[in-house]
Protein backbone atom coordinates (compact mmCIF):
# COMPACT_ATOMS: atom_id res chain seq x y z
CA UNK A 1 -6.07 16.47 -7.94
CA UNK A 2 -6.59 20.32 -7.95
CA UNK A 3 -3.79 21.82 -6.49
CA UNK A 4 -5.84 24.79 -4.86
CA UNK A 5 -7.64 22.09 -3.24
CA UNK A 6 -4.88 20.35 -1.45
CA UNK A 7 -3.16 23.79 -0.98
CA UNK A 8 -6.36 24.83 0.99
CA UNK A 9 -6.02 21.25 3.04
CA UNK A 10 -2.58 21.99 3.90
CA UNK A 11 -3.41 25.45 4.83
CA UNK A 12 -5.98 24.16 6.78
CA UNK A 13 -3.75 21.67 8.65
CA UNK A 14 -0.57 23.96 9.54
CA UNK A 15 -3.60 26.37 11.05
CA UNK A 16 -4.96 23.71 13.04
CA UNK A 17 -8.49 23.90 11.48
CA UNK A 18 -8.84 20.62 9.84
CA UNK A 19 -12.29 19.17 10.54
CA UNK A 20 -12.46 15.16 11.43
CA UNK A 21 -13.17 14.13 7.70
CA UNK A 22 -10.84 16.53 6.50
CA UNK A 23 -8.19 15.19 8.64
CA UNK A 24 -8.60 11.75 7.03
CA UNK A 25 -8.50 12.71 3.32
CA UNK A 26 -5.27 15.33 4.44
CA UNK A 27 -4.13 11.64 5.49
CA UNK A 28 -4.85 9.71 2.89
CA UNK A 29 -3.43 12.34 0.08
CA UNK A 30 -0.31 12.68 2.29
CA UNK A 31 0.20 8.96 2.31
CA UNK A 32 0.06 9.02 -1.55
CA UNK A 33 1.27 11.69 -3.14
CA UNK A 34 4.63 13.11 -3.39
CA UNK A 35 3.84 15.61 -4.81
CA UNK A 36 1.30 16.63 -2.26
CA UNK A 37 4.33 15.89 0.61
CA UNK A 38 7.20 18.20 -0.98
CA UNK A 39 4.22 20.83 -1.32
CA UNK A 40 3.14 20.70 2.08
CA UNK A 41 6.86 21.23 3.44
CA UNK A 42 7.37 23.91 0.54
CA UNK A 43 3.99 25.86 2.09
CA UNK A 44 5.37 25.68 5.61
CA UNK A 45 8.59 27.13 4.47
CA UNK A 46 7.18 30.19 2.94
CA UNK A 47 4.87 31.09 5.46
CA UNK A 48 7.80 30.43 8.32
CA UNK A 49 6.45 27.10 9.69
CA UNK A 50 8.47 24.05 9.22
CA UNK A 51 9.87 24.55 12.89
CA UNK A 52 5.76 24.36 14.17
CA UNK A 53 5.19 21.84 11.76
CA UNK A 54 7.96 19.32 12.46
CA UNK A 55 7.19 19.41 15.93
CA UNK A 56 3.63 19.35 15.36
CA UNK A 57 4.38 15.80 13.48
CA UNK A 58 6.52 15.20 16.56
CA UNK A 59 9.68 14.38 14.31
CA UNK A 60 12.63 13.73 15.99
CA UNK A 61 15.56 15.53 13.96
CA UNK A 62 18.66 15.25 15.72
CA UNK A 63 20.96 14.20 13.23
CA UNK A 64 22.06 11.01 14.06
CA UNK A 65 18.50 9.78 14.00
CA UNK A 66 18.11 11.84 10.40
CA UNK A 67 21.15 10.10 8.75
CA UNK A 68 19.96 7.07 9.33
CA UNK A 69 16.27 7.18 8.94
CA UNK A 70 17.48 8.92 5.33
CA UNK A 71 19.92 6.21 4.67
CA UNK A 72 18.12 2.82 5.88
CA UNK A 73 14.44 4.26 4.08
CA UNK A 74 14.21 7.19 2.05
CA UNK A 75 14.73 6.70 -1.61
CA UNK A 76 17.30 8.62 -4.04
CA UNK A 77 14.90 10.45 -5.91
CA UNK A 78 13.12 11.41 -2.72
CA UNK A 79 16.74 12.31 -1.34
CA UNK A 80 17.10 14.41 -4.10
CA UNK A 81 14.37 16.59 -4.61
CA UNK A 82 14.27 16.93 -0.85
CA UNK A 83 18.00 18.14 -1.49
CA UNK A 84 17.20 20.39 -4.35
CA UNK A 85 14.61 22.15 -2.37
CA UNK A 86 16.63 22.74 0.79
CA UNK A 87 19.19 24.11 -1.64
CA UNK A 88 16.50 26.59 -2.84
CA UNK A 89 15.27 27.98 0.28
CA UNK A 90 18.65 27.58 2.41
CA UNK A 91 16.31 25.51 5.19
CA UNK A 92 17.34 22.69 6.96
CA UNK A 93 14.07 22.04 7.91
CA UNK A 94 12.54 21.01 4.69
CA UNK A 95 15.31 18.55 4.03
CA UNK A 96 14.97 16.79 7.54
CA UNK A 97 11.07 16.96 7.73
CA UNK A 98 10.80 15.87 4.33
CA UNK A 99 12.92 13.01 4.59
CA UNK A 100 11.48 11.84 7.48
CA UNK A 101 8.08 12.02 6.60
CA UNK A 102 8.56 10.00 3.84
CA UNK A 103 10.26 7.42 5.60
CA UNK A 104 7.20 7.73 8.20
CA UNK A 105 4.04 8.03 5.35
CA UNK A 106 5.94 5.09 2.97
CA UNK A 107 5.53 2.81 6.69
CA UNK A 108 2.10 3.81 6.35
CA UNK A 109 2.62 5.79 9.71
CA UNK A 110 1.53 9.07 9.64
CA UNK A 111 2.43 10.59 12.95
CA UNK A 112 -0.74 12.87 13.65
CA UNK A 113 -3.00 11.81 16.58
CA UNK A 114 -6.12 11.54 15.33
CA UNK A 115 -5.70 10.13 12.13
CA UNK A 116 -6.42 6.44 11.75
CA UNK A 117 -4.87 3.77 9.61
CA UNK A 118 -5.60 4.10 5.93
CA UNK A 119 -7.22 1.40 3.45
CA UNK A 120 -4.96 -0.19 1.28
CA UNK A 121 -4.92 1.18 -2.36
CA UNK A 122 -7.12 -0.79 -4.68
CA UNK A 123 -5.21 -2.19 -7.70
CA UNK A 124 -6.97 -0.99 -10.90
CA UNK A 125 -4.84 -1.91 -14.23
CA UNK A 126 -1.42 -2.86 -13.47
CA UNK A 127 0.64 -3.29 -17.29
CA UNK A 128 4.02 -4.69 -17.91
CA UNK A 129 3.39 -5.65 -21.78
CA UNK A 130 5.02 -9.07 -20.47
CA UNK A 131 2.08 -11.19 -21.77
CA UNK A 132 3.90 -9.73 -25.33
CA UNK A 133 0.44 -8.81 -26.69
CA UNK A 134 0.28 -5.63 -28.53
CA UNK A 135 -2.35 -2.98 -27.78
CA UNK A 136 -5.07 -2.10 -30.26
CA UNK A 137 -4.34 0.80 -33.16
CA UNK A 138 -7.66 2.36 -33.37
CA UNK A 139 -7.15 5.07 -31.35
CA UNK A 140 -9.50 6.00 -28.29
CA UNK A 141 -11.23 2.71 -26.76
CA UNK A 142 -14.77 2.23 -26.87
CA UNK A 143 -14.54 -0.78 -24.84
CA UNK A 144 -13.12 -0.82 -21.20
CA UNK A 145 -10.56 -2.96 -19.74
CA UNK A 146 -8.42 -2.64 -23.44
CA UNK A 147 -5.37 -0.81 -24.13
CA UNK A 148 -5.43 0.79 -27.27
CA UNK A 149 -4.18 3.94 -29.16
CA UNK A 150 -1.36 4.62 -31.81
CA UNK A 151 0.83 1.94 -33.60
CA UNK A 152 3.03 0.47 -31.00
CA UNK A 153 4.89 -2.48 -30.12
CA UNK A 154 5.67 -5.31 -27.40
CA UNK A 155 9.78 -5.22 -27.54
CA UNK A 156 12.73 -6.78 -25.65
CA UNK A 157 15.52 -4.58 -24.97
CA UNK A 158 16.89 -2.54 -27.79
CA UNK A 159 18.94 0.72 -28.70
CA UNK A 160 20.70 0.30 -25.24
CA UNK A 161 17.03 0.63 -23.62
CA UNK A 162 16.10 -1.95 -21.21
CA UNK A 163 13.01 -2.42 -19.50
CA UNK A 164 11.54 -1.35 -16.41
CA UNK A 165 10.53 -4.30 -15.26
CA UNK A 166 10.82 -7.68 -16.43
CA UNK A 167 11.81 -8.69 -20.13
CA UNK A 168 9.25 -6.37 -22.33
CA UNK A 169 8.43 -3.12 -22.90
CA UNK A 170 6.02 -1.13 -25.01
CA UNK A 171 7.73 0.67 -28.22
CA UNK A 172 5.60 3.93 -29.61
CA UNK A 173 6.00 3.75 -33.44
CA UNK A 174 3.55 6.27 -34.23
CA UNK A 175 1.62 9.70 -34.02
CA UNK A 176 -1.09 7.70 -35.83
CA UNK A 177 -4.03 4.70 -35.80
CA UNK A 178 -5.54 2.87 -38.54
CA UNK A 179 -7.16 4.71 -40.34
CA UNK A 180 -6.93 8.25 -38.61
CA UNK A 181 -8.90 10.93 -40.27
CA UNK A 182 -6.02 13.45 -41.69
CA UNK A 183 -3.25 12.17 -39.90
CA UNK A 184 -0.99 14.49 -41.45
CA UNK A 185 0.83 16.94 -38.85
CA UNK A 186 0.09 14.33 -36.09
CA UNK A 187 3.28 14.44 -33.33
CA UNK A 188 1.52 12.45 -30.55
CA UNK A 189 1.70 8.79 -29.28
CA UNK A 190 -1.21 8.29 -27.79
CA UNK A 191 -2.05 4.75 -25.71
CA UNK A 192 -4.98 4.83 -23.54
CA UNK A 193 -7.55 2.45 -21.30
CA UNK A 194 -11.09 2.74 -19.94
CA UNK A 195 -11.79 1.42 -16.66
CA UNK A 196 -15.57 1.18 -15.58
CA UNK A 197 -16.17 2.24 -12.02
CA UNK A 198 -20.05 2.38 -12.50
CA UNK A 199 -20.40 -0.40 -9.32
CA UNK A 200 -18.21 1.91 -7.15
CA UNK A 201 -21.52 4.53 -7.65
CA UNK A 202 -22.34 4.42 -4.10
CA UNK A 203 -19.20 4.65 -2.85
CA UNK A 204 -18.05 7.64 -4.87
CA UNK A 205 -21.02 9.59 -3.45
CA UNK A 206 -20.49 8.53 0.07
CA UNK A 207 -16.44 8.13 0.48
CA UNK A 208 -13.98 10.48 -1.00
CA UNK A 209 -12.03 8.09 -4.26
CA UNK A 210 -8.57 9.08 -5.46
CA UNK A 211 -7.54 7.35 -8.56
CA UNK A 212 -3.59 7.01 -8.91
CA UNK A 213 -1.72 6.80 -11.92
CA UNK A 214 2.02 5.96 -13.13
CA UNK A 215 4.11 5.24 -16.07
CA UNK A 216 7.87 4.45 -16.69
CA UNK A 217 9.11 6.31 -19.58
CA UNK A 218 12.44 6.11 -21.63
CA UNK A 219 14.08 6.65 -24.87
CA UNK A 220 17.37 5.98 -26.71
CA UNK A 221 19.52 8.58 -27.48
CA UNK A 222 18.45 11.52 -29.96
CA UNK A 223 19.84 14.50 -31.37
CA UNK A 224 20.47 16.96 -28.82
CA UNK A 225 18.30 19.47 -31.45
CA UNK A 226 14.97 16.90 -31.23
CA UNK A 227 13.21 17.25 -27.88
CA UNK A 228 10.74 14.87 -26.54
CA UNK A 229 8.05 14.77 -23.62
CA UNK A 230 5.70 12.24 -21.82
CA UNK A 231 2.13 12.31 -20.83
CA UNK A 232 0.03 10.84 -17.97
CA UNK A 233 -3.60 12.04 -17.58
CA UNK A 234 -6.28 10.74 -16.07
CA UNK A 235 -10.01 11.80 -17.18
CA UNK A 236 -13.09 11.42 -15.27
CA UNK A 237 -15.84 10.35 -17.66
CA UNK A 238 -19.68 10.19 -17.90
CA UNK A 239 -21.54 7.34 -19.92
CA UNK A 240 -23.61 9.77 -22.14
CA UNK A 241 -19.82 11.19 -22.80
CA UNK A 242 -18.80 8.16 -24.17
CA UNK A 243 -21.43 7.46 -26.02
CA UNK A 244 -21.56 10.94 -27.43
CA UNK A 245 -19.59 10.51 -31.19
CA UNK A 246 -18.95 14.29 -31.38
CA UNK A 247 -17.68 14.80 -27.88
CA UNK A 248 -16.04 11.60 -27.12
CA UNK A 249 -12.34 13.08 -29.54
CA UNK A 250 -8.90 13.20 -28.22
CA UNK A 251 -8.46 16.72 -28.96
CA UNK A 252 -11.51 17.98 -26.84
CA UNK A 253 -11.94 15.25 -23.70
CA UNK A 254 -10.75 17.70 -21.89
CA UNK A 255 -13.25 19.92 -22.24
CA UNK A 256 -16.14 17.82 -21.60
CA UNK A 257 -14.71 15.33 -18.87
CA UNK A 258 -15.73 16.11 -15.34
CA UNK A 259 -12.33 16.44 -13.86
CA UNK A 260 -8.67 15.61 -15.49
CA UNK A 261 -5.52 15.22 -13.95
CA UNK A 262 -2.07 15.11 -15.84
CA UNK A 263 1.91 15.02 -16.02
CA UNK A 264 3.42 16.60 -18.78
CA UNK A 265 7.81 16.20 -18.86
CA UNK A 266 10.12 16.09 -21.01
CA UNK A 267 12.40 13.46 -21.57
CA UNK A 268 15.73 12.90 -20.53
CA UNK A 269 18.43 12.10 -23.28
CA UNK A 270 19.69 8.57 -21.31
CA UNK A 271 18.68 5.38 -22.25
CA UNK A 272 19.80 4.17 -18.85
CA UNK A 273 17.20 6.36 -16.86
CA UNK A 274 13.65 5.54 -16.74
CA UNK A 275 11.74 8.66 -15.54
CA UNK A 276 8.51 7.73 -13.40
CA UNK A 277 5.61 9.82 -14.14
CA UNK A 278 2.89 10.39 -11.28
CA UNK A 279 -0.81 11.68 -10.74
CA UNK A 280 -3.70 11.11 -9.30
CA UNK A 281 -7.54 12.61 -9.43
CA UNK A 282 -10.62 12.51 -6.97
CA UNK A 283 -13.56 11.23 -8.56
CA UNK A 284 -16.32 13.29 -8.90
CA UNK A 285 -19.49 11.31 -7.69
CA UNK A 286 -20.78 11.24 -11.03
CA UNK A 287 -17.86 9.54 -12.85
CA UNK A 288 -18.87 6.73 -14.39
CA UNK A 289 -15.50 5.57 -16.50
CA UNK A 290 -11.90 6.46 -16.14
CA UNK A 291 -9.81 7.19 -18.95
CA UNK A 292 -6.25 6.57 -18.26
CA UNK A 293 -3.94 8.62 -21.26
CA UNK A 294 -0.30 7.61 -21.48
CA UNK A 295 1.70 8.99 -24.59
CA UNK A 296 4.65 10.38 -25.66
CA UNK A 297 5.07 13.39 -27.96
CA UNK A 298 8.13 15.76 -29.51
CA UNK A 299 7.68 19.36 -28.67
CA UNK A 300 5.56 22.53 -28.29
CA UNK A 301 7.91 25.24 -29.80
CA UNK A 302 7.21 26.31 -33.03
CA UNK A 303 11.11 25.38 -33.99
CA UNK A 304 10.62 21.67 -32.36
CA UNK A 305 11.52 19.04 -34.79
CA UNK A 306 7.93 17.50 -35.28
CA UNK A 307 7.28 13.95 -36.87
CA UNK A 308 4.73 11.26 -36.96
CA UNK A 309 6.79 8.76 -36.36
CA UNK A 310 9.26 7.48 -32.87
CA UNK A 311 12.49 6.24 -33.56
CA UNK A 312 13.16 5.25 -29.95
CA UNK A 313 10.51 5.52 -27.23
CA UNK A 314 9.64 3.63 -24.45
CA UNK A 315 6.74 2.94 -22.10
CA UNK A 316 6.45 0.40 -18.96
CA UNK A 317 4.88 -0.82 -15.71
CA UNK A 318 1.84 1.20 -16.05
CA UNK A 319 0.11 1.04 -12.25
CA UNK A 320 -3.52 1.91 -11.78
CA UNK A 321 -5.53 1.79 -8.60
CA UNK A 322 -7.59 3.50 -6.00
CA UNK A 323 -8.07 4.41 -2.68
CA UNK A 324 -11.09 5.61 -0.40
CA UNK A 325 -11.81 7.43 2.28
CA UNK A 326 -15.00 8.29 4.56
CA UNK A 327 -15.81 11.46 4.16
């Protein structure tokens, strides 16, 4: 989602000048994104309104009734980046509201009067690898409803890397498919998915659609010299893109899609971490196909050591789905 966009919804909000439908999509991107929470408390820091803002949520922060809304509900990593951004701009405020709202938006009860009781997220693609079945290697899909990409693997655990969830995981091998044109130079691990939404036509012109998107990623240890990142990006498509030989390339979707949305981080050197990666796009109301990009690559620096091949990377529980709201 554009971040301008939500920016000018949150804006919008701490002003008091949300219209009706504007309320409900403030609602439903509040409820799913938390990214779009810690934003909203970071905005009403700088411009000196988390005070107006908790009470406008009517947020009770005494702190008995903080400790233990933060300790029965809110999760660690919540706890933490709430923690690192009251430690940033020395506000008590953004810790407590944060934490709280959390607690309040993951009980799908967003405090605001007005706002009514969002739809329940539509499960898209949700991916495991416990079925042990492999994805395709021939790079981008032309088909929807497969996973395919790079060489990879269905593994158990290995190199003191467990999964996710369950007892499999995906391994990326490769910066490379069979039979790549020129795969020389290639540092990317590419997987990827289509997912039709051509009979949700009507309702992308008529409700506002949000497509979420996240990954697990992990790898074994690596020399502290070789750095490595993660990718999630999700592409709004058109048919005639798709069908287009010369447009539809990895290198250039970017250019021609009709909205992307991504996550680009690097990876941790702990085997015992999985890092969650998160995103999510509104569908234009011409989208026709959603192209869901997970991969893994080494770095961007010119001095980055650069091959085509993984020696220890991970991907699981891939979650896809949707969620709508009248506009």
């Amino acid at each position: 989602m554009n971040d301008q966009y939500v920016d000018r919804l949150i804006q919008s909000y701490l002003d008091n000048g949300l219209t009706e439908p504007e309320q409900q999509e403030f609602a439903a991107i509040m409820s799913q994104s938390e990214s779009a929470r810690i934003r909203f408390w970071e905005l009403a820091e700088i411009h000196g309104l988390a005070p107006q803002a908790v009470a406008m949520l009517g947020l009770n922060l005494d702190e008995d009734s903080l400790a233990a809304s933060a300790t029965a509900h809110a999760e660690p990593s919540m706890w933490s980046r709430a923690s690192s951004f009251t430690r940033r701009r020395q506000s008590g405020f953004a810790l407590a509201g944060g934490v709280l709202l959390g607690v309040l938006i993951s009980a799908f009860a967003w405090p605001v009067r007005g706002m009514p009781q969002l739809p329940t997220p539509t499960r898209l693609t949700t991916e495991g690898f416990e079925s042990g079945s492999s994805p395709a290697v021939t790079g981008l899909p032309t088909i929807a409803a497969q996973w395919s990409g790079d060489f990879s693997e269905v593994v158990t655990a290995k190199q003191e890397v467990f999964p996710a969830e369950g007892e499999k995981m995906l391994q990326i091998l490769r910066a490379d498919y069979e039979g790549k044109p020129q795969p020389e130079g290639s540092y990317c691990g590419d997987l990827y998915q289509i997912i039709d939404v051509r009979s949700l036509r009507d309702q992308l012109s008529s409700d506002g659609t949000i497509v979420h998107a996240s990954a697990m990623f992990n790898m074994s240890r690596q020399p502290e010299d070789e750095h490595l990142r993660y990718t999630l990006r999700i592409l709004a498509l058109t048919s005639d893109l798709l069908a287009d030989g010369k447009q539809y390339e990895a290198q250039i979707l970017d250019e021609y899609a009709l909205a992307t949305a991504r996550q680009n981080l690097p990876l941790d050197n702990d085997p015992r971490t999985w890092e969650k990666a998160q995103t999510e796009l509104r569908l234009p109301a011409k989208t026709d196909f959603v192209l869901i990009h997970v991969g893994i690559t080494y770095g961007y620096m010119a001095t980055d050591v650069r091959r085509i091949t993984f020696p220890g990377q991970f991907v699981d529980d891939i979650q896809i789905s949707l969620s709508n709201f009248p506009r």
